[in-house]
PDB file of N, CA and C in Angstrom:
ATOM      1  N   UNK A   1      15.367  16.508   3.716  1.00  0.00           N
ATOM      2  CA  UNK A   1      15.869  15.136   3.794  1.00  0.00           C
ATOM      3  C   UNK A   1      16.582  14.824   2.482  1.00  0.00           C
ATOM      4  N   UNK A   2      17.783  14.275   2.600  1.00  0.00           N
ATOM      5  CA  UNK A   2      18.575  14.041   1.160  1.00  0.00           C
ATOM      6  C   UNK A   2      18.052  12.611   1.103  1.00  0.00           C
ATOM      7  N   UNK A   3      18.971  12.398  -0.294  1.00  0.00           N
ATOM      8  CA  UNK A   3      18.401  10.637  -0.740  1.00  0.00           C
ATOM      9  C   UNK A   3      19.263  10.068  -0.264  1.00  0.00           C
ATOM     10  N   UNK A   4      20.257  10.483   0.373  1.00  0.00           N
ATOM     11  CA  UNK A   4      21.323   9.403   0.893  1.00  0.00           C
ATOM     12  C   UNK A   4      20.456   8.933   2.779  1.00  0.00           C
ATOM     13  N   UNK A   5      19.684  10.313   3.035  1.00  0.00           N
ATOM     14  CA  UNK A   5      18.770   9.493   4.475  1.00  0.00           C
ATOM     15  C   UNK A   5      18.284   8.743   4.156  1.00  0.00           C
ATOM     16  N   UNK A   6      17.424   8.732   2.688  1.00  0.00           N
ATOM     17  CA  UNK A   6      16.086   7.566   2.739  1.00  0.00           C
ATOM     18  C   UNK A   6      16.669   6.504   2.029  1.00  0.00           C
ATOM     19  N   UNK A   7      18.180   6.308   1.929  1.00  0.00           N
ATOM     20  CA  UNK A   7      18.714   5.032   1.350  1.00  0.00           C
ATOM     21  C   UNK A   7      18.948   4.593   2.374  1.00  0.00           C
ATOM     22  N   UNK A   8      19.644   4.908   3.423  1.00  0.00           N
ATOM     23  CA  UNK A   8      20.279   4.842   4.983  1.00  0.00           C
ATOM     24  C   UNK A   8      19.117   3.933   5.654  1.00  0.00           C
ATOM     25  N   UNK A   9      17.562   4.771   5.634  1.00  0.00           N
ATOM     26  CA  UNK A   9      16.451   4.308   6.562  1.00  0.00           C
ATOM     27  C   UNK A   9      16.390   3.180   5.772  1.00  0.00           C
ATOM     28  N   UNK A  10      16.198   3.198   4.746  1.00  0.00           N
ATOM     29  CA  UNK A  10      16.082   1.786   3.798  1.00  0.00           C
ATOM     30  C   UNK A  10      17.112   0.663   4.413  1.00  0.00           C
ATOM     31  N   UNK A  11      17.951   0.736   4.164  1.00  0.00           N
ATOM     32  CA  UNK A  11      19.272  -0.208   4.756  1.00  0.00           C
ATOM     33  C   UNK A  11      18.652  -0.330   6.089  1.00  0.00           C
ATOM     34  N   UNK A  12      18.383   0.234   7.140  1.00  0.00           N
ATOM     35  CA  UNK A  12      18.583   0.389   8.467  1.00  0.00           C
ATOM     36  C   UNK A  12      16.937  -0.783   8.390  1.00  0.00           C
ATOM     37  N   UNK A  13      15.705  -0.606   7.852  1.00  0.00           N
ATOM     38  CA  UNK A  13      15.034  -1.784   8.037  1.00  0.00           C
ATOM     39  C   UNK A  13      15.348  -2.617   7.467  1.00  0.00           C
ATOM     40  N   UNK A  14      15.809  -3.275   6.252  1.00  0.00           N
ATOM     41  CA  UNK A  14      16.602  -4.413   5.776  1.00  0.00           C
ATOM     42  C   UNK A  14      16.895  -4.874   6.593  1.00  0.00           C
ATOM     43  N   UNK A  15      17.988  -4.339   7.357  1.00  0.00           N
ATOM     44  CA  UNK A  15      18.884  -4.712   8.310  1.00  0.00           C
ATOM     45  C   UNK A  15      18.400  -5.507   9.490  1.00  0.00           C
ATOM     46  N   UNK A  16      17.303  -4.842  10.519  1.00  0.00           N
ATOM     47  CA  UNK A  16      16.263  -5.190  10.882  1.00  0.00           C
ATOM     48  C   UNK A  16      15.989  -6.436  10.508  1.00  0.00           C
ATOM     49  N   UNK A  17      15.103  -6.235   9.178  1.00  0.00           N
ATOM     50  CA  UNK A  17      14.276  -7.410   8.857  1.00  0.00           C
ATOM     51  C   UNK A  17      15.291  -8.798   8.909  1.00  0.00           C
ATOM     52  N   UNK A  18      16.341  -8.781   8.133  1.00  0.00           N
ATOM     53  CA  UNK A  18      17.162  -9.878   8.013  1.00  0.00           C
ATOM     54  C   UNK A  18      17.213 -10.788   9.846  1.00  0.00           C
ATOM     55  N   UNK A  19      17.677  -9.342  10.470  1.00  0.00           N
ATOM     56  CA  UNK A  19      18.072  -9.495  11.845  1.00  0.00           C
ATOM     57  C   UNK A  19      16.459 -10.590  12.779  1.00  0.00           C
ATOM     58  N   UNK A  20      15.441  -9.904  12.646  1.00  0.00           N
ATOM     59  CA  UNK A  20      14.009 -10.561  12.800  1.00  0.00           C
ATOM     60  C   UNK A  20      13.759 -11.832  12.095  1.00  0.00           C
ATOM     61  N   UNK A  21      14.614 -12.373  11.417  1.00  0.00           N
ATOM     62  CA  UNK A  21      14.548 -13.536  10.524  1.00  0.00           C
ATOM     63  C   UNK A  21      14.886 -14.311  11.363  1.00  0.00           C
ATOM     64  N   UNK A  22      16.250 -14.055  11.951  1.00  0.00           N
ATOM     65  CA  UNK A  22      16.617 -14.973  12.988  1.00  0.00           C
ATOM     66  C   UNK A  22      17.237 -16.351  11.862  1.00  0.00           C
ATOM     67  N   UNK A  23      17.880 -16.512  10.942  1.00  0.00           N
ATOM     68  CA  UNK A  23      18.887 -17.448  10.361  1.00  0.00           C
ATOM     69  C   UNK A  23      17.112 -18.062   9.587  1.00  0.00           C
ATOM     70  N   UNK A  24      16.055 -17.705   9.358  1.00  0.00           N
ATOM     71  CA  UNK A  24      14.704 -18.558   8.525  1.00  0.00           C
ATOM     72  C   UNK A  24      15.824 -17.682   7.443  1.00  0.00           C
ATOM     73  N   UNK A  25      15.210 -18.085   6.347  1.00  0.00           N
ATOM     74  CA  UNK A  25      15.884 -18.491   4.705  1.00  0.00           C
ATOM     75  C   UNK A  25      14.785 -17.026   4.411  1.00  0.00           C
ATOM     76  N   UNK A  26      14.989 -16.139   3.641  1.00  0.00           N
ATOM     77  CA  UNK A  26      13.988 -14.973   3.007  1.00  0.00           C
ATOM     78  C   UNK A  26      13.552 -15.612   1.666  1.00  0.00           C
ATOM     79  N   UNK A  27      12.202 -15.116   1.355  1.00  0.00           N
ATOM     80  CA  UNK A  27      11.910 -15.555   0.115  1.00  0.00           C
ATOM     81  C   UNK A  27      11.117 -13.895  -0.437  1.00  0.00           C
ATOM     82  N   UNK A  28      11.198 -13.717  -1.898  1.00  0.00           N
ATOM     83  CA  UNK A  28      10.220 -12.740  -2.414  1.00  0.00           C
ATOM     84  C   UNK A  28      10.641 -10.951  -1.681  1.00  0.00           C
ATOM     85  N   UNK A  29      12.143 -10.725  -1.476  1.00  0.00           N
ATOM     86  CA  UNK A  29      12.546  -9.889  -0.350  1.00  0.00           C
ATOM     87  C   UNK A  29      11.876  -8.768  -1.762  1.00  0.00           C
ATOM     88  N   UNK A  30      12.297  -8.863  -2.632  1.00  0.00           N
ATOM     89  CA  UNK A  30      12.257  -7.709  -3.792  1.00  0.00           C
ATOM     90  C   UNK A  30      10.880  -6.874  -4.361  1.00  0.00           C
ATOM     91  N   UNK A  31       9.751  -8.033  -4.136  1.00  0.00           N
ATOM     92  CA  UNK A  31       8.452  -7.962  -4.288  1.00  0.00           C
ATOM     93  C   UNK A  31       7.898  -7.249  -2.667  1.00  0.00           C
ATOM     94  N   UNK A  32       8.419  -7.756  -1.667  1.00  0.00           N
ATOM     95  CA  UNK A  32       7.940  -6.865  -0.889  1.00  0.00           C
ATOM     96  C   UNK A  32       8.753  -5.437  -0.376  1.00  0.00           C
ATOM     97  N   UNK A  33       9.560  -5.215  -0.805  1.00  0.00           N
ATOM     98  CA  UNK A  33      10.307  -3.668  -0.892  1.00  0.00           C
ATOM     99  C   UNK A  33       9.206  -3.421  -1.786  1.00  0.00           C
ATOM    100  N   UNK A  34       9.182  -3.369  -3.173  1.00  0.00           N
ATOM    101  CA  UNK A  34       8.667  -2.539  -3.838  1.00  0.00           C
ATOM    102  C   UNK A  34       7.261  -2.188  -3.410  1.00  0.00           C
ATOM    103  N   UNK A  35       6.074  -3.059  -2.636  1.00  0.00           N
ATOM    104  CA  UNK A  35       5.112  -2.745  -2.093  1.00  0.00           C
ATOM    105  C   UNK A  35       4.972  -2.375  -0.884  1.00  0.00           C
ATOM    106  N   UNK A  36       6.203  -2.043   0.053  1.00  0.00           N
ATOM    107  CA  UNK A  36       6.144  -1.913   1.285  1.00  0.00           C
ATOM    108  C   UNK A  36       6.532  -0.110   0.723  1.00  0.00           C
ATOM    109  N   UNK A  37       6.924   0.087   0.069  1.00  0.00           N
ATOM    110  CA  UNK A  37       7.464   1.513  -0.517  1.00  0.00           C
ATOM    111  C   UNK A  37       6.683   2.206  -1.285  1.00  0.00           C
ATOM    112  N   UNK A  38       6.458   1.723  -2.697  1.00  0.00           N
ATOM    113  CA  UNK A  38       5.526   2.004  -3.754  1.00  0.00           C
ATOM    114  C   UNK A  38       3.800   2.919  -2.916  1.00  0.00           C
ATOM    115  N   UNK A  39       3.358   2.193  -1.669  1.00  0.00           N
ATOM    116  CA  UNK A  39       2.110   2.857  -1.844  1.00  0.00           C
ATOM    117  C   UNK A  39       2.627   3.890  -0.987  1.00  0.00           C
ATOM    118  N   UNK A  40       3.080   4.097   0.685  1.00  0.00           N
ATOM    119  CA  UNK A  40       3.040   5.488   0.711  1.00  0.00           C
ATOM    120  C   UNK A  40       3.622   6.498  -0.160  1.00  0.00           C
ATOM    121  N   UNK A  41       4.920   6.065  -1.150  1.00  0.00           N
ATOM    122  CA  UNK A  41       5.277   7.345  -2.368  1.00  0.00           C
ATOM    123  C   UNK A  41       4.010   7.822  -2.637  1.00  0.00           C
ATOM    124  N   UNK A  42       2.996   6.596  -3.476  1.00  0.00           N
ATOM    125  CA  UNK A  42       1.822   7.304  -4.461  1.00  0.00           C
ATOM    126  C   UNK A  42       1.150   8.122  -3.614  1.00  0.00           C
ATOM    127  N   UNK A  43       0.777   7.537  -2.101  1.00  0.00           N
ATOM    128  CA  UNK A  43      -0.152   7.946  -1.331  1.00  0.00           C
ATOM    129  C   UNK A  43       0.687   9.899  -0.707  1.00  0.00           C
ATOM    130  N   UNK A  44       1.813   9.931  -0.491  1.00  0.00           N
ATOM    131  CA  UNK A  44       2.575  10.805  -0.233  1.00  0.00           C
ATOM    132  C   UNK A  44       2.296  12.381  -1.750  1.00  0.00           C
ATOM    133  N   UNK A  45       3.166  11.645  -2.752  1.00  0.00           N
ATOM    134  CA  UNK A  45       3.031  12.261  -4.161  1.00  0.00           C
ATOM    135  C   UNK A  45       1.834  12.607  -4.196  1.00  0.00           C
ATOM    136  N   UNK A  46       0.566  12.230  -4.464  1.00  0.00           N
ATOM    137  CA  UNK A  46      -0.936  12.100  -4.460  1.00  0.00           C
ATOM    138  C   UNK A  46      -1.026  13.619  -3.836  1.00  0.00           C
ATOM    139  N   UNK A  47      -0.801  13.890  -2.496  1.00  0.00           N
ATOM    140  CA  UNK A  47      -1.478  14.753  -1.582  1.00  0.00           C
ATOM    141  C   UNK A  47      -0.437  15.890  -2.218  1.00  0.00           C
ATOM    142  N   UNK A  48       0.680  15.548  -1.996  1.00  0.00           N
ATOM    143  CA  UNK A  48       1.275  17.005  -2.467  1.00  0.00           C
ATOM    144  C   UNK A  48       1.330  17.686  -3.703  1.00  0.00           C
ATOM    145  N   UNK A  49       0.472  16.538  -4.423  1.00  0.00           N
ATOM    146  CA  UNK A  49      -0.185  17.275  -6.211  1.00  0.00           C
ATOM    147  C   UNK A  49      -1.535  17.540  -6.129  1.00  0.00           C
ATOM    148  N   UNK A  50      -1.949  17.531  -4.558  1.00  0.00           N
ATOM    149  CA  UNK A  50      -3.339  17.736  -4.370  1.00  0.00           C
ATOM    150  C   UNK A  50      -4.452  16.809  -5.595  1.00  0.00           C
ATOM    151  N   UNK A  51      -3.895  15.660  -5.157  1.00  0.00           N
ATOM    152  CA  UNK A  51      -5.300  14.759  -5.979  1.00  0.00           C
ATOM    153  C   UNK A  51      -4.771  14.711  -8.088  1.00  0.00           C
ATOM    154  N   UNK A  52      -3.834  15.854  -8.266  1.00  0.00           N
ATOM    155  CA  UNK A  52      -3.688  15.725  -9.384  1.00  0.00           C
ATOM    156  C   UNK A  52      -2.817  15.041 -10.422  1.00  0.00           C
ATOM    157  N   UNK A  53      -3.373  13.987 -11.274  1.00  0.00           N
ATOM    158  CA  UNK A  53      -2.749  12.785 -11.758  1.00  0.00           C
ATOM    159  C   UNK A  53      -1.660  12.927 -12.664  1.00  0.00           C
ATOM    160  N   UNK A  54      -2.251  13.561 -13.630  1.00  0.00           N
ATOM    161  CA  UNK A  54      -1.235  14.004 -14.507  1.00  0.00           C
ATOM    162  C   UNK A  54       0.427  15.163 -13.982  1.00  0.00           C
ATOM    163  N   UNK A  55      -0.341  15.614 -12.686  1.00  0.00           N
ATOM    164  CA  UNK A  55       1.293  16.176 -11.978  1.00  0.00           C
ATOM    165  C   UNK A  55       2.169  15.247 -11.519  1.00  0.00           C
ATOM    166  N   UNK A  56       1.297  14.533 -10.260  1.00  0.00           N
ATOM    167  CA  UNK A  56       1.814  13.494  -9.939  1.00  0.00           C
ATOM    168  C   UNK A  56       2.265  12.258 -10.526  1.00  0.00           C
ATOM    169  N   UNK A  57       2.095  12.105 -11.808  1.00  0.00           N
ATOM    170  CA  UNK A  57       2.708  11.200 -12.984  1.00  0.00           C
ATOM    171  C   UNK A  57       3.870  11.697 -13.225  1.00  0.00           C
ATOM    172  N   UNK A  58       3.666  13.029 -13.469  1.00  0.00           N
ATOM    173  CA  UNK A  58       5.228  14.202 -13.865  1.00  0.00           C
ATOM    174  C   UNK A  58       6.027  14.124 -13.289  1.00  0.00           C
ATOM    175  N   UNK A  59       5.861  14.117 -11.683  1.00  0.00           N
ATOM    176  CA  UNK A  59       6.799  13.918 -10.584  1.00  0.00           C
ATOM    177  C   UNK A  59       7.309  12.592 -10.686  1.00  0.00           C
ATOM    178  N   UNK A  60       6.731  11.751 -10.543  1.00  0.00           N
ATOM    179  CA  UNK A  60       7.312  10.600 -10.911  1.00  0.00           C
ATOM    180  C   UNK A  60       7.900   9.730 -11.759  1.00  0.00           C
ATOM    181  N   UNK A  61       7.946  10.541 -13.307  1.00  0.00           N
ATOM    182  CA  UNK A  61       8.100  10.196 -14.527  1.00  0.00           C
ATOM    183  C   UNK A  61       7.466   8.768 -14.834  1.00  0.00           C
ATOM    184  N   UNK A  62       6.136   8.495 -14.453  1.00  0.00           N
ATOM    185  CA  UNK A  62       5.259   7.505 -14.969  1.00  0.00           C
ATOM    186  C   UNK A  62       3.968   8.335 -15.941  1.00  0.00           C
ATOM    187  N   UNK A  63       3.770   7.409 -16.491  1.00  0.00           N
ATOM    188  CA  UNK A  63       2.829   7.846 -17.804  1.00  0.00           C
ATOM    189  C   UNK A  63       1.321   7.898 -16.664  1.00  0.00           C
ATOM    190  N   UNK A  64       0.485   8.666 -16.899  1.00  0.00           N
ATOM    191  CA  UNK A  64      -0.473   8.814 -16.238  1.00  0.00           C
ATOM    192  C   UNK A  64      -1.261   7.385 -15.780  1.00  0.00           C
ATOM    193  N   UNK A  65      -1.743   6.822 -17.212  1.00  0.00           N
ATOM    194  CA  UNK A  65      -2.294   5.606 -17.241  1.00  0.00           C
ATOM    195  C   UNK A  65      -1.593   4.695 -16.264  1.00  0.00           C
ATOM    196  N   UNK A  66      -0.678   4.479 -16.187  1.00  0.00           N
ATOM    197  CA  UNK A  66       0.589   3.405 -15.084  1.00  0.00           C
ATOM    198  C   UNK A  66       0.261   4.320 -13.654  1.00  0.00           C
ATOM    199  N   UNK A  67       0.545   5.572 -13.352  1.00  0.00           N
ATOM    200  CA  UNK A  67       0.213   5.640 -12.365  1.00  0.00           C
ATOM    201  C   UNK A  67      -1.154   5.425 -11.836  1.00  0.00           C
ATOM    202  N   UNK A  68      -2.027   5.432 -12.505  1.00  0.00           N
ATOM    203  CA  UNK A  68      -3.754   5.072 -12.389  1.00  0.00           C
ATOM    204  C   UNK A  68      -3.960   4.034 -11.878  1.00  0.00           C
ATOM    205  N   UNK A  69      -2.995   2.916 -12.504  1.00  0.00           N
ATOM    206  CA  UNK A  69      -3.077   1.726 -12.030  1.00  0.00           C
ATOM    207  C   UNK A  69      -2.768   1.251 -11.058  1.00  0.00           C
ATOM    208  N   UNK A  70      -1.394   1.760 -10.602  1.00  0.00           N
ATOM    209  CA  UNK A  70      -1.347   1.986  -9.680  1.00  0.00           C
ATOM    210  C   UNK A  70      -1.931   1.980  -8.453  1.00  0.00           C
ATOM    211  N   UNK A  71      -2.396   3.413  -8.698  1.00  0.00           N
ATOM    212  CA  UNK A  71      -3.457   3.933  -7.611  1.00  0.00           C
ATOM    213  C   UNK A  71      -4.487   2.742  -7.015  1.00  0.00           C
ATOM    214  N   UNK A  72      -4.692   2.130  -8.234  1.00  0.00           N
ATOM    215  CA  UNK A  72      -6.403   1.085  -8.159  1.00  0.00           C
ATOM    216  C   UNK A  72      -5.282   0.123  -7.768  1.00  0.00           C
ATOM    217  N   UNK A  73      -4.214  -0.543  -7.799  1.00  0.00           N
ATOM    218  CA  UNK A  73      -3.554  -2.039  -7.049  1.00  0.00           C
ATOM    219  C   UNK A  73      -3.718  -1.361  -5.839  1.00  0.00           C
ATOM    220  N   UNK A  74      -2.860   0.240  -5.015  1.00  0.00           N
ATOM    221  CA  UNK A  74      -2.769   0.056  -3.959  1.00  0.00           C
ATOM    222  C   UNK A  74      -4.566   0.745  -3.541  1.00  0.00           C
ATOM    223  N   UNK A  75      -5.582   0.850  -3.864  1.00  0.00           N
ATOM    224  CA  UNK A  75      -6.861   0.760  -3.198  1.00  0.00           C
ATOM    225  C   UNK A  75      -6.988   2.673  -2.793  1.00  0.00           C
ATOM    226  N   UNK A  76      -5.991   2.969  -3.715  1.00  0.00           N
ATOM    227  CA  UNK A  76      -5.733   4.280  -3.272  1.00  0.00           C
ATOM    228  C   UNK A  76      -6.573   5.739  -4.194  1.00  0.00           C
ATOM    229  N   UNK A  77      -7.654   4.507  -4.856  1.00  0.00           N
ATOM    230  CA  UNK A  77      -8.929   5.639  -5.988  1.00  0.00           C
ATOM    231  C   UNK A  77     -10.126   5.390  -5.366  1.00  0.00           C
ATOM    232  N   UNK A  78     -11.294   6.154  -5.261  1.00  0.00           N
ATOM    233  CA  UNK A  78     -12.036   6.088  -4.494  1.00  0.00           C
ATOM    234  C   UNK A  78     -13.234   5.799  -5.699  1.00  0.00           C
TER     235      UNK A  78
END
């Protein structure tokens, strides 16, 4: 999958969503992209570093600690 699909799928629910609005006014569109996205990445990244933080920080170029936190906003540390 290139990044130009998962910009495309991106656009393509936007698109959607606006469309499901039906002319209501959007509020907070930016805050919920980043959390409608943000947890399956971590949750995605996570499995394919097999549980490991400091890789999966690497991959993502976040400092371990930030991704930790992460993890604990989206409920995703056990």
């Amino acid at each position: 999958m290139s990044k130009k699909h998962i910009e495309d799928c991106v656009r393509d629910s936007l698109e959607s969503y606006f469309k499901d609005l039906n002319g209501t006014e959007p509020a907070g569109i930016y805050d919920m992209m980043v959390r409608v996205v943000e947890k399956p990445l971590l949750e995605v990244v996570m499995q394919q570093a097999a549980q490991n933080q400091s890789r999966a920080a690497e991959w993502l170029g976040l400092n371990r600690n930030t991704l930790r936190k992460k993890l604990l906003e989206h409920k995703l540390l056990k």
